[in-house]
N, C-alpha and C. Protein backbone atom coordinates (compact mmCIF):
# COMPACT_ATOMS: atom_id res chain seq x y z
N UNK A 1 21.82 -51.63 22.84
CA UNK A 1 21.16 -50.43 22.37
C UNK A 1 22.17 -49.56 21.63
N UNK A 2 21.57 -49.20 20.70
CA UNK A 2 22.54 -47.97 19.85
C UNK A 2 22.88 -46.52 20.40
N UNK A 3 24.00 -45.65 20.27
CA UNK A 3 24.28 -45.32 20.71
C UNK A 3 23.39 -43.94 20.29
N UNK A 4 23.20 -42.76 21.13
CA UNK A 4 22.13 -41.82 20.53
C UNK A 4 22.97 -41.04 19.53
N UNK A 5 22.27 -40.48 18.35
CA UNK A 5 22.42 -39.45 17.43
C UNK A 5 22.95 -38.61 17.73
N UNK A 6 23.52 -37.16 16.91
CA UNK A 6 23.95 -36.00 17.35
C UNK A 6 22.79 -35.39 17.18
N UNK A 7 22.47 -34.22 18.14
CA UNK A 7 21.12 -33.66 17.48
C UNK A 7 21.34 -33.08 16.39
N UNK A 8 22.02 -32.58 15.77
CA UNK A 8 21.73 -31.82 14.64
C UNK A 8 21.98 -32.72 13.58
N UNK A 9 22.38 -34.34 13.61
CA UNK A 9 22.88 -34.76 12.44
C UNK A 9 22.22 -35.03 11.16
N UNK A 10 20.94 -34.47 11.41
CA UNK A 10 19.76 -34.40 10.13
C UNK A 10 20.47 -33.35 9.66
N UNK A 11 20.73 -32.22 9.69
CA UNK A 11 20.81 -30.51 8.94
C UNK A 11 22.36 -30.88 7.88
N UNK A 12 21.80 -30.96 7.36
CA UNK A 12 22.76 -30.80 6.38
C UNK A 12 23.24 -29.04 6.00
N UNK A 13 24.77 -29.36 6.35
CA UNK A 13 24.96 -27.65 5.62
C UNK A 13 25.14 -27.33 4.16
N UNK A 14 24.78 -26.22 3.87
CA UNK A 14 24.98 -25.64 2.76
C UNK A 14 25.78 -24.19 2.38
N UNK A 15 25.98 -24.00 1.38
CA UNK A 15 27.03 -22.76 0.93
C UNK A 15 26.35 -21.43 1.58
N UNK A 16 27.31 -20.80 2.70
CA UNK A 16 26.54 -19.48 2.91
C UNK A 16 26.20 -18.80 1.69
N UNK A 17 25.18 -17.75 1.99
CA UNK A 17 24.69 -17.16 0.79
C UNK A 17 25.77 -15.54 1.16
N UNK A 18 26.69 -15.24 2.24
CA UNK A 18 27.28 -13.95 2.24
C UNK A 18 28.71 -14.63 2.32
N UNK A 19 30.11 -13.44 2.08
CA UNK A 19 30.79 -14.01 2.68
C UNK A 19 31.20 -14.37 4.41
N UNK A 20 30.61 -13.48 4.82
CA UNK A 20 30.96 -13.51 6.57
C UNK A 20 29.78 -12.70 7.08
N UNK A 21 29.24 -13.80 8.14
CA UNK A 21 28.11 -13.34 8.95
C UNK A 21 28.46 -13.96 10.21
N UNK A 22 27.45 -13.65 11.10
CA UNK A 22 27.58 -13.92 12.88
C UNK A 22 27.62 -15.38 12.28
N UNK A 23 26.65 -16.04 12.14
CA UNK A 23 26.72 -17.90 11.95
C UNK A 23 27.97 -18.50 11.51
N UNK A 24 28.60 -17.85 10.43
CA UNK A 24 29.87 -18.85 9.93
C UNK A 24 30.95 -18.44 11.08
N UNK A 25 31.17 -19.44 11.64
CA UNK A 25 32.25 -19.41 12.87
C UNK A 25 34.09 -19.77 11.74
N UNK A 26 34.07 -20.65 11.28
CA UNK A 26 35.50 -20.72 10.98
C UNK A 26 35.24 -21.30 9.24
N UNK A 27 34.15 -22.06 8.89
CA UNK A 27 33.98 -22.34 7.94
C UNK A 27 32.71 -21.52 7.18
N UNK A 28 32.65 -21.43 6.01
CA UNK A 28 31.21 -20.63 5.35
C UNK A 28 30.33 -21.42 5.05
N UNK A 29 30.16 -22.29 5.97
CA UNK A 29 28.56 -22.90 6.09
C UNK A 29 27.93 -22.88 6.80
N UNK A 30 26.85 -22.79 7.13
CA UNK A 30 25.95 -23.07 8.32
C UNK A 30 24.59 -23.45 7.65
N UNK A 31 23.55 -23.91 9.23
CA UNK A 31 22.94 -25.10 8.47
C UNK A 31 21.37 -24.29 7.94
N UNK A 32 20.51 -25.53 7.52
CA UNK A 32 19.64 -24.71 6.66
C UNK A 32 18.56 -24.32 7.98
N UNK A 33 18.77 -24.50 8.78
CA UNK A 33 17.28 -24.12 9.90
C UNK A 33 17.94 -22.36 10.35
N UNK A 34 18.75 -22.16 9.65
CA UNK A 34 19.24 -20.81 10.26
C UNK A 34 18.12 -19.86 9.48
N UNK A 35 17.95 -18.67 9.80
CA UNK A 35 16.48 -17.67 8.90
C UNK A 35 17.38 -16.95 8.71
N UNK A 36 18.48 -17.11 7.66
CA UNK A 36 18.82 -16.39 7.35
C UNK A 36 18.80 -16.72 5.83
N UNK A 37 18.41 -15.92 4.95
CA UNK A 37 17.97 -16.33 3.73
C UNK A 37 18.27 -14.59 2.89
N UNK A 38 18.47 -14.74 1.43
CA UNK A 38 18.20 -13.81 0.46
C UNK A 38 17.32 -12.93 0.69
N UNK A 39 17.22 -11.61 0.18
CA UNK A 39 16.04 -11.05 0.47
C UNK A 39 15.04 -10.68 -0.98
N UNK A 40 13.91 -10.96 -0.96
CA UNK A 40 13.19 -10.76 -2.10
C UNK A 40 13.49 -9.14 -2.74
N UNK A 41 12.99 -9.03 -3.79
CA UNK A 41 13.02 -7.94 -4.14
C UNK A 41 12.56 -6.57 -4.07
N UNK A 42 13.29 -5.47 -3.39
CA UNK A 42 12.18 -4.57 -2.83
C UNK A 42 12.40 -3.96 -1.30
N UNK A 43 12.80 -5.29 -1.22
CA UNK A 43 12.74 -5.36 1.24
C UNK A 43 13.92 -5.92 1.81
N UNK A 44 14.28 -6.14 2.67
CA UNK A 44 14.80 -7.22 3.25
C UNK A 44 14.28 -7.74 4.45
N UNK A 45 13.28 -8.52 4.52
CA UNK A 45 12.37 -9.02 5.69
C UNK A 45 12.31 -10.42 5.80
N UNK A 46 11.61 -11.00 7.01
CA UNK A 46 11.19 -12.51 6.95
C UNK A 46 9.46 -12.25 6.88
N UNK A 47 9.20 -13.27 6.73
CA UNK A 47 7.43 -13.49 7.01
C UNK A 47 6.74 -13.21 8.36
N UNK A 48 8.02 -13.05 9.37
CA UNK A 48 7.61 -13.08 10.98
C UNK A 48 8.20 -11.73 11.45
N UNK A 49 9.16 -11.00 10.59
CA UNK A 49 10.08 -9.86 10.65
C UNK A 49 9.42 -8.72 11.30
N UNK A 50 9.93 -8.25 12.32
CA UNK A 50 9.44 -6.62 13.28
C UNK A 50 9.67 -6.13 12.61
N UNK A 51 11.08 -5.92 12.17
CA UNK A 51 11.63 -4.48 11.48
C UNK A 51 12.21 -4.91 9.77
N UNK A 52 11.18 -3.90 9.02
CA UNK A 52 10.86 -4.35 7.63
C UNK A 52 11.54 -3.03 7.17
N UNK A 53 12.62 -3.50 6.16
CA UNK A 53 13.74 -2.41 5.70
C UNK A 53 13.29 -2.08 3.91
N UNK A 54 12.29 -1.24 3.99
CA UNK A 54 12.18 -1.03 2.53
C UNK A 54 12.77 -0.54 1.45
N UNK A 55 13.16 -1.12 0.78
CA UNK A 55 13.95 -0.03 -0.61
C UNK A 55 13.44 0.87 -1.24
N UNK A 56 13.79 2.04 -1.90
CA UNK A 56 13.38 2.61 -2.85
C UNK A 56 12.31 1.99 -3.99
N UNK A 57 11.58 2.98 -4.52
CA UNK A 57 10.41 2.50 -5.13
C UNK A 57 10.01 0.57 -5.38
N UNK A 58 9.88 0.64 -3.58
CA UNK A 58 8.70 -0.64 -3.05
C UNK A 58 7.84 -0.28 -2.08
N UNK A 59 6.58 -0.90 -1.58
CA UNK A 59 5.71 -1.01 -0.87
C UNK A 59 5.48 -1.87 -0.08
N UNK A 60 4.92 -2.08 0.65
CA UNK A 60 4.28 -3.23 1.41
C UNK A 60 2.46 -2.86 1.87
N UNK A 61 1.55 -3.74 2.00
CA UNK A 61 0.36 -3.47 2.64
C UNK A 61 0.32 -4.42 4.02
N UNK A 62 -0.01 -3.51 5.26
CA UNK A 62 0.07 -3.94 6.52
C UNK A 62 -1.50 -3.62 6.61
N UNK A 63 -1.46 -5.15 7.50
CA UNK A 63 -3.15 -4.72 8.21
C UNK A 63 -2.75 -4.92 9.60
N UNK A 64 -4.03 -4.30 10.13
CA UNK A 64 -3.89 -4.13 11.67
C UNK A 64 -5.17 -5.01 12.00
N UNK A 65 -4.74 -6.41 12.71
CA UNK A 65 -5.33 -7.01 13.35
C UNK A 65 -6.77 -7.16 13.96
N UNK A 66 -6.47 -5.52 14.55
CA UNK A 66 -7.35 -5.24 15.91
C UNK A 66 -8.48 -4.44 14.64
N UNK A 67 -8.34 -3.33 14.18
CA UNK A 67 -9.18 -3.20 13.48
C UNK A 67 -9.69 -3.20 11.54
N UNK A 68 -8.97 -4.07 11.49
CA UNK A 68 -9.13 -5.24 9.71
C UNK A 68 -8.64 -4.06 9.03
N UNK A 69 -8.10 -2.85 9.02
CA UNK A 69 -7.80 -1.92 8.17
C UNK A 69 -6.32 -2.06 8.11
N UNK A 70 -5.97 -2.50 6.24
CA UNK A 70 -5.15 -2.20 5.75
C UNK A 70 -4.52 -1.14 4.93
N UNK A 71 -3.59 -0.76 5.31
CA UNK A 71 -2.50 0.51 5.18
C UNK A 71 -1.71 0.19 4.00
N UNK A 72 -0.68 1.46 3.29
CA UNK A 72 0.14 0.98 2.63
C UNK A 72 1.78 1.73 3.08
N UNK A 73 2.44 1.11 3.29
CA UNK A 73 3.73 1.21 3.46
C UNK A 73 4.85 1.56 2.31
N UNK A 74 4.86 2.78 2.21
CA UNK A 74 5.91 2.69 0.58
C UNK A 74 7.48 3.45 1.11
N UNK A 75 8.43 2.30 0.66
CA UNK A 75 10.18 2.96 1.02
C UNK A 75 10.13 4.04 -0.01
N UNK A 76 11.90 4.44 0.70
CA UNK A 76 12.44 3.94 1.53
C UNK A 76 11.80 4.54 2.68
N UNK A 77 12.08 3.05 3.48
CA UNK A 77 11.83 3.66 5.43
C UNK A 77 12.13 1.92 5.98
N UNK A 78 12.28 2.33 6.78
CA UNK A 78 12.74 1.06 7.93
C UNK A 78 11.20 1.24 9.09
N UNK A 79 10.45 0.04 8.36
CA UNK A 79 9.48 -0.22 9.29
C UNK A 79 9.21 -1.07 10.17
N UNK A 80 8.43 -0.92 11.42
CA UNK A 80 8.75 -1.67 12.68
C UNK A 80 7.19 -2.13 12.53
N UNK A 81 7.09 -3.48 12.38
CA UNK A 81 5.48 -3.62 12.71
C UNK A 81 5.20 -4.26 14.02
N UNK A 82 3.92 -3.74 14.26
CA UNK A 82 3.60 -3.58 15.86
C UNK A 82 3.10 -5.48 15.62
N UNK A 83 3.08 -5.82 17.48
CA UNK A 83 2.49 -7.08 17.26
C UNK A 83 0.92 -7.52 16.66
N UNK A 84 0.27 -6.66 16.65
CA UNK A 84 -1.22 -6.48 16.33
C UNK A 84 -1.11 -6.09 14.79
N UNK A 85 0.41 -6.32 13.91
CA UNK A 85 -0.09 -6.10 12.63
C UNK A 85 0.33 -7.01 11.62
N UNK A 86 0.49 -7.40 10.63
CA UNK A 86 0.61 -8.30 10.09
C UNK A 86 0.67 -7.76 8.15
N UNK A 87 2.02 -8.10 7.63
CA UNK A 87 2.48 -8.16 6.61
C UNK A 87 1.12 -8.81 5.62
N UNK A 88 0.05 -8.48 4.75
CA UNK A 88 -0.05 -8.92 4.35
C UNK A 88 -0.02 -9.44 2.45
N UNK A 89 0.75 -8.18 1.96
CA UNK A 89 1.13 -8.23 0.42
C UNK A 89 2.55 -7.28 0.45
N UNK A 90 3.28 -8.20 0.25
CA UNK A 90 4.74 -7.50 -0.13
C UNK A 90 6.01 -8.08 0.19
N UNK A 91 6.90 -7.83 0.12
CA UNK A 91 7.23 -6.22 -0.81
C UNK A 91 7.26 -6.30 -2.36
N UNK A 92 6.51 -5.70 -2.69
CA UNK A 92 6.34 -5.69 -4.08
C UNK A 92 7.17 -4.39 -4.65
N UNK A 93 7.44 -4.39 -6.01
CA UNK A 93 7.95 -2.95 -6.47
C UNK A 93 6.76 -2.39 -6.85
N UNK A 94 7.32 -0.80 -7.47
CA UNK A 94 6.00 0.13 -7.62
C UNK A 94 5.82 -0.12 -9.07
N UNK A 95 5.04 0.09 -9.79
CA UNK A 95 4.63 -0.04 -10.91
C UNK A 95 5.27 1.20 -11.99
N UNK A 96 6.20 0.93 -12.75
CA UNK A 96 6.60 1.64 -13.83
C UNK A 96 5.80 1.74 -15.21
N UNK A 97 5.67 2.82 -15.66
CA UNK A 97 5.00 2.60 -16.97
C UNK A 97 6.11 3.22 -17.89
N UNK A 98 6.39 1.88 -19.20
CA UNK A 98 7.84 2.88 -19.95
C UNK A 98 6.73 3.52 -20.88
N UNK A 99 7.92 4.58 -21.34
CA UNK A 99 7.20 5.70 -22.35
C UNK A 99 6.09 4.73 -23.93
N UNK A 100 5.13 5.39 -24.09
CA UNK A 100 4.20 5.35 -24.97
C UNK A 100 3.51 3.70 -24.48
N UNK A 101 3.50 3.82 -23.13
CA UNK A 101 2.88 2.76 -22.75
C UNK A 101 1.60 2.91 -21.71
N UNK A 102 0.84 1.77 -21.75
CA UNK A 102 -0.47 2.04 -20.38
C UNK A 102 -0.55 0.77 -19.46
N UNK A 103 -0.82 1.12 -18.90
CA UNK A 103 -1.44 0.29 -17.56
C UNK A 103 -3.20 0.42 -17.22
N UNK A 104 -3.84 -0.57 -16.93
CA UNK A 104 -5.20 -1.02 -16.60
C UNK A 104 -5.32 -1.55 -14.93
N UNK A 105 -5.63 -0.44 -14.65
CA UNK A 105 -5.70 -0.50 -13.16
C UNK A 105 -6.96 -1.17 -12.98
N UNK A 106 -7.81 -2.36 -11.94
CA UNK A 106 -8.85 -2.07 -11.20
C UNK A 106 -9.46 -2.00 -10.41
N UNK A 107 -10.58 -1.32 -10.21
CA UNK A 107 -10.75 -1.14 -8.67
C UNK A 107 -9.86 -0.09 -8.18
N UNK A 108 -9.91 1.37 -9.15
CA UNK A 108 -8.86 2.45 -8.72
C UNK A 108 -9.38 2.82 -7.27
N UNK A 109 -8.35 3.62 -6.86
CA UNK A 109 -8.29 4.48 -5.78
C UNK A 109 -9.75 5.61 -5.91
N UNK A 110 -10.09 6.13 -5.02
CA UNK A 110 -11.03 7.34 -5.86
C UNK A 110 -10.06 8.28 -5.15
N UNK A 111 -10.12 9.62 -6.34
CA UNK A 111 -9.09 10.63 -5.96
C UNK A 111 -9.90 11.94 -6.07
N UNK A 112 -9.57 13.27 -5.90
CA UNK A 112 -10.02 14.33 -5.72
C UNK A 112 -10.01 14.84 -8.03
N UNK A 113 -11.34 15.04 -7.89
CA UNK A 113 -11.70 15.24 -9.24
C UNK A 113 -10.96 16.59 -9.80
N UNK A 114 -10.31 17.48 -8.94
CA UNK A 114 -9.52 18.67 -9.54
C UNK A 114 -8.26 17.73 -9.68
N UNK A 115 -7.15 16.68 -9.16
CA UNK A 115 -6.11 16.20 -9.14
C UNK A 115 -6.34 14.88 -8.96
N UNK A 116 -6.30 14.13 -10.43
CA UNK A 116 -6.40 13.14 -10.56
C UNK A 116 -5.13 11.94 -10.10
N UNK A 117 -4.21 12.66 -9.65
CA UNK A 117 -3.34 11.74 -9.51
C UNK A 117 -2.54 12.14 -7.85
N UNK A 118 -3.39 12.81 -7.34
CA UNK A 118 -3.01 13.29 -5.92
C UNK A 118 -3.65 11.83 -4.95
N UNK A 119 -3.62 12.42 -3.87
CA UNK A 119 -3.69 11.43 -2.93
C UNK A 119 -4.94 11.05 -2.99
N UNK A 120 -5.35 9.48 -2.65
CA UNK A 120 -6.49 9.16 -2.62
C UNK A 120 -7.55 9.37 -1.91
N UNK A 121 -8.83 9.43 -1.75
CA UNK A 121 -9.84 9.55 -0.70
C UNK A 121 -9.48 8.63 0.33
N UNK A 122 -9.80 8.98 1.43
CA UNK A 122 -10.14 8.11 2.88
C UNK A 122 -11.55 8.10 3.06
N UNK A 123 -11.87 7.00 3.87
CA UNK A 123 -13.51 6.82 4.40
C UNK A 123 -12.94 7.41 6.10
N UNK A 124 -14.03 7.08 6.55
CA UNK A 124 -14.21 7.37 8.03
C UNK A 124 -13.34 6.65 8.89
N UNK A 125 -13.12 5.41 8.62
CA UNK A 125 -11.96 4.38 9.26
C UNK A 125 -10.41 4.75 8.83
N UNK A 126 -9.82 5.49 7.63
CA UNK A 126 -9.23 5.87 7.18
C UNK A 126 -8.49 4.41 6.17
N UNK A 127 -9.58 3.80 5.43
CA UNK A 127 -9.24 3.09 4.54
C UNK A 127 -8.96 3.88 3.62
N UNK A 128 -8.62 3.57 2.23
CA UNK A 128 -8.45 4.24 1.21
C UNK A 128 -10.20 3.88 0.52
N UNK A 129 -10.66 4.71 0.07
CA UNK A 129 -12.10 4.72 -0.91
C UNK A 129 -12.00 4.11 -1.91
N UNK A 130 -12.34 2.55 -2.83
CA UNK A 130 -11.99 2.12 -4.23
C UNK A 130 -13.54 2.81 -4.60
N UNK A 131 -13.37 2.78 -6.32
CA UNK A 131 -14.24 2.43 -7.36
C UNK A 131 -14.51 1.12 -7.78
N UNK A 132 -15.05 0.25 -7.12
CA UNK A 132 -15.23 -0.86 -7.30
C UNK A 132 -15.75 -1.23 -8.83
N UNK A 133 -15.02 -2.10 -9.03
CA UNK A 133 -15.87 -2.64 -10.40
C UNK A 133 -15.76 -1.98 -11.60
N UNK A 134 -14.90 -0.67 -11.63
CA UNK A 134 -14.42 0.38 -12.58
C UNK A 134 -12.66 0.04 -12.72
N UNK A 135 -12.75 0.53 -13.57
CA UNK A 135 -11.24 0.79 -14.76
C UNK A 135 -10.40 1.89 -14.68
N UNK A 136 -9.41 2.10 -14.92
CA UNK A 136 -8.64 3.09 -14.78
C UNK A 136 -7.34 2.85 -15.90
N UNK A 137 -7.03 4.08 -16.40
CA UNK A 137 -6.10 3.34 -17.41
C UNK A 137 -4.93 4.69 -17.41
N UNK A 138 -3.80 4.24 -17.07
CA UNK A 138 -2.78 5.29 -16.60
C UNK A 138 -1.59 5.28 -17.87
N UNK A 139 -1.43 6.32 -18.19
CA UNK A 139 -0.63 6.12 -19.36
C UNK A 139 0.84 6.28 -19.23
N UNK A 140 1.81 5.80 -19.72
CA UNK A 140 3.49 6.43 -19.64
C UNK A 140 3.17 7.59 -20.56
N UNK A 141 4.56 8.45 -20.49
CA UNK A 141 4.86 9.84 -21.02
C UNK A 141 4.83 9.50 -22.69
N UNK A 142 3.93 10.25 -22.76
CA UNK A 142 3.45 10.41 -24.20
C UNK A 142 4.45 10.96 -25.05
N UNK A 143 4.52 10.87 -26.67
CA UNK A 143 4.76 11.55 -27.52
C UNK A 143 4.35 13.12 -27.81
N UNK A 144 4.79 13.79 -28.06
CA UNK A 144 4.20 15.41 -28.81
C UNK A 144 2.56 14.88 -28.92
N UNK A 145 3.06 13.97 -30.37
CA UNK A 145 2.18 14.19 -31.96
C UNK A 145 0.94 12.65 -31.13
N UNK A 146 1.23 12.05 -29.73
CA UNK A 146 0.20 10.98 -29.07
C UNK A 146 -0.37 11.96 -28.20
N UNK A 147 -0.76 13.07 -27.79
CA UNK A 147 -1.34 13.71 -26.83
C UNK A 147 -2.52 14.39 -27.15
N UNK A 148 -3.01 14.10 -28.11
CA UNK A 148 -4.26 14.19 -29.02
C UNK A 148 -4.82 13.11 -29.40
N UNK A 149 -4.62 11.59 -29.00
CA UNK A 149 -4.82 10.60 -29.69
C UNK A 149 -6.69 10.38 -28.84
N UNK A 150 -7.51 9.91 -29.63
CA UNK A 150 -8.80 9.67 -29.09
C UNK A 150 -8.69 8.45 -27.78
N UNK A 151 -9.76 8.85 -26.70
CA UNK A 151 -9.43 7.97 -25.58
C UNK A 151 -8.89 8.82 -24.98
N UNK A 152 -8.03 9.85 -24.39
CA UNK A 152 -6.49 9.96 -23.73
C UNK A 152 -7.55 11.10 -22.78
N UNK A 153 -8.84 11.53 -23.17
CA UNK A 153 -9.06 12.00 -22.20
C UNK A 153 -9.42 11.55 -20.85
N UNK A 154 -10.00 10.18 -21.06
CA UNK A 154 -10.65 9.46 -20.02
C UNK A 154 -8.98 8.78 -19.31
N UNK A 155 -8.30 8.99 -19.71
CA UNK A 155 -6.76 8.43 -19.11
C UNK A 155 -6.31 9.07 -18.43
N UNK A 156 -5.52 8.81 -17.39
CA UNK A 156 -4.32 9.53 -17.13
C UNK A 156 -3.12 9.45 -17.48
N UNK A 157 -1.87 10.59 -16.95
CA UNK A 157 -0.88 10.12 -17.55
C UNK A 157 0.11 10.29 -16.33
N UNK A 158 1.00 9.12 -16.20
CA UNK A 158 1.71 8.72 -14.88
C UNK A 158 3.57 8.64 -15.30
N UNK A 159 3.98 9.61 -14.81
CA UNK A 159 5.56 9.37 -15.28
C UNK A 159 5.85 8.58 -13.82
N UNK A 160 5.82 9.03 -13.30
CA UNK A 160 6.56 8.27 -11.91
C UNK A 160 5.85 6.91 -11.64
N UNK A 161 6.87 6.05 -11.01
CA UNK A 161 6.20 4.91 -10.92
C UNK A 161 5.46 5.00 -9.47
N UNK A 162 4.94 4.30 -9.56
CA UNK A 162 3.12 4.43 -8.35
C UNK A 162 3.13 3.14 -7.78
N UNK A 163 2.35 3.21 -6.48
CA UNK A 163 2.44 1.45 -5.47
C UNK A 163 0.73 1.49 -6.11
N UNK A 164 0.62 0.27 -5.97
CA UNK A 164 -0.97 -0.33 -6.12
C UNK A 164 -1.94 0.13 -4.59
N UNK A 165 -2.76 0.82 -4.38
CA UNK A 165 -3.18 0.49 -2.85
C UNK A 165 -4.19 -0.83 -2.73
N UNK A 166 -4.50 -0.94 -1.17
CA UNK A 166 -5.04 -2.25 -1.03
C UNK A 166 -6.43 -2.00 -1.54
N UNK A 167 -6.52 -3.31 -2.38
CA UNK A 167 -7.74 -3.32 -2.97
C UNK A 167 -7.94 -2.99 -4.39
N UNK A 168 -6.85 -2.58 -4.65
CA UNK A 168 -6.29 -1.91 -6.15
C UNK A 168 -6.22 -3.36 -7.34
């Protein structure tokens, strides 16, 4: 009979991705079943991650399990998600619009008709309220001599960059 395997002698190592972490003991490799990986852009989280470290202008949308309502999460903040919730779009960045440019939102937010760009409606569950099936068209920072241009009333105009909410 042959003699048994090492267990790990499938894992092949590969080049750490830092220079020095807890795993590299004397050499900078360790193997690929370790979760330790790059972080996308935006966060630094896993897919299974409690504590979700957001960057500056990113988001995440968390739903809660127990009652199907998804939230939106926008850094920076160091978020802890409960076991009953679940990562389900992100981390994405926020949406920039450069100057003399637009964006086509749909399925906007509905917002308070004196402040079009204030916080969105809530329903009774405290979802956010969409316009289903409607358009929205957000503009970057205009010119002088573009702030008269036909159309621009039905627009808005968005200097700061903005997260999408769920359903957006």
């Amino acid at each position: 009979s042959a003699p048994p395997a090492a267990p790990f002698a499938h894992i092949r190592p590969v080049r750490c991705c830092r220079a020095a972490h807890s795993c590299c003991h004397s050499t900078r490799t360790h193997a690929r079943t370790t979760p330790h990986r790059t972080a996308p852009p935006g966060a630094t989280m896993s897919s299974k991650a409690s504590l979700i470290r957001l960057r500056p202008l990113s988001y995440i949308h968390v739903q809660d399990t127990n009652t199907s309502i998804t939230t939106l999460v926008v850094g920076p903040r160091t978020f802890t998600r409960a076991a009953h919730e679940q990562v389900v779009e992100g981390p994405s960045p926020m949406v920039a619009i450069p100057p003399r440019s637009y964006a086509v939102v749909q399925n906007p937010a509905l917002r308070p008709d004196d402040d079009p760009r204030g916080a969105p409606l809530l329903d009774a569950a405290g979802q956010v309220r969409l316009r289903h099936g409607g358009e929205e068209v957000r503009l970057g920072k205009l010119d002088g001599a573009a702030t008269g241009a036909a159309g621009a009333a039905s627009a808005v105009q968005w200097v700061e960059p903005f997260p999408l909410y769920p359903g957006e």
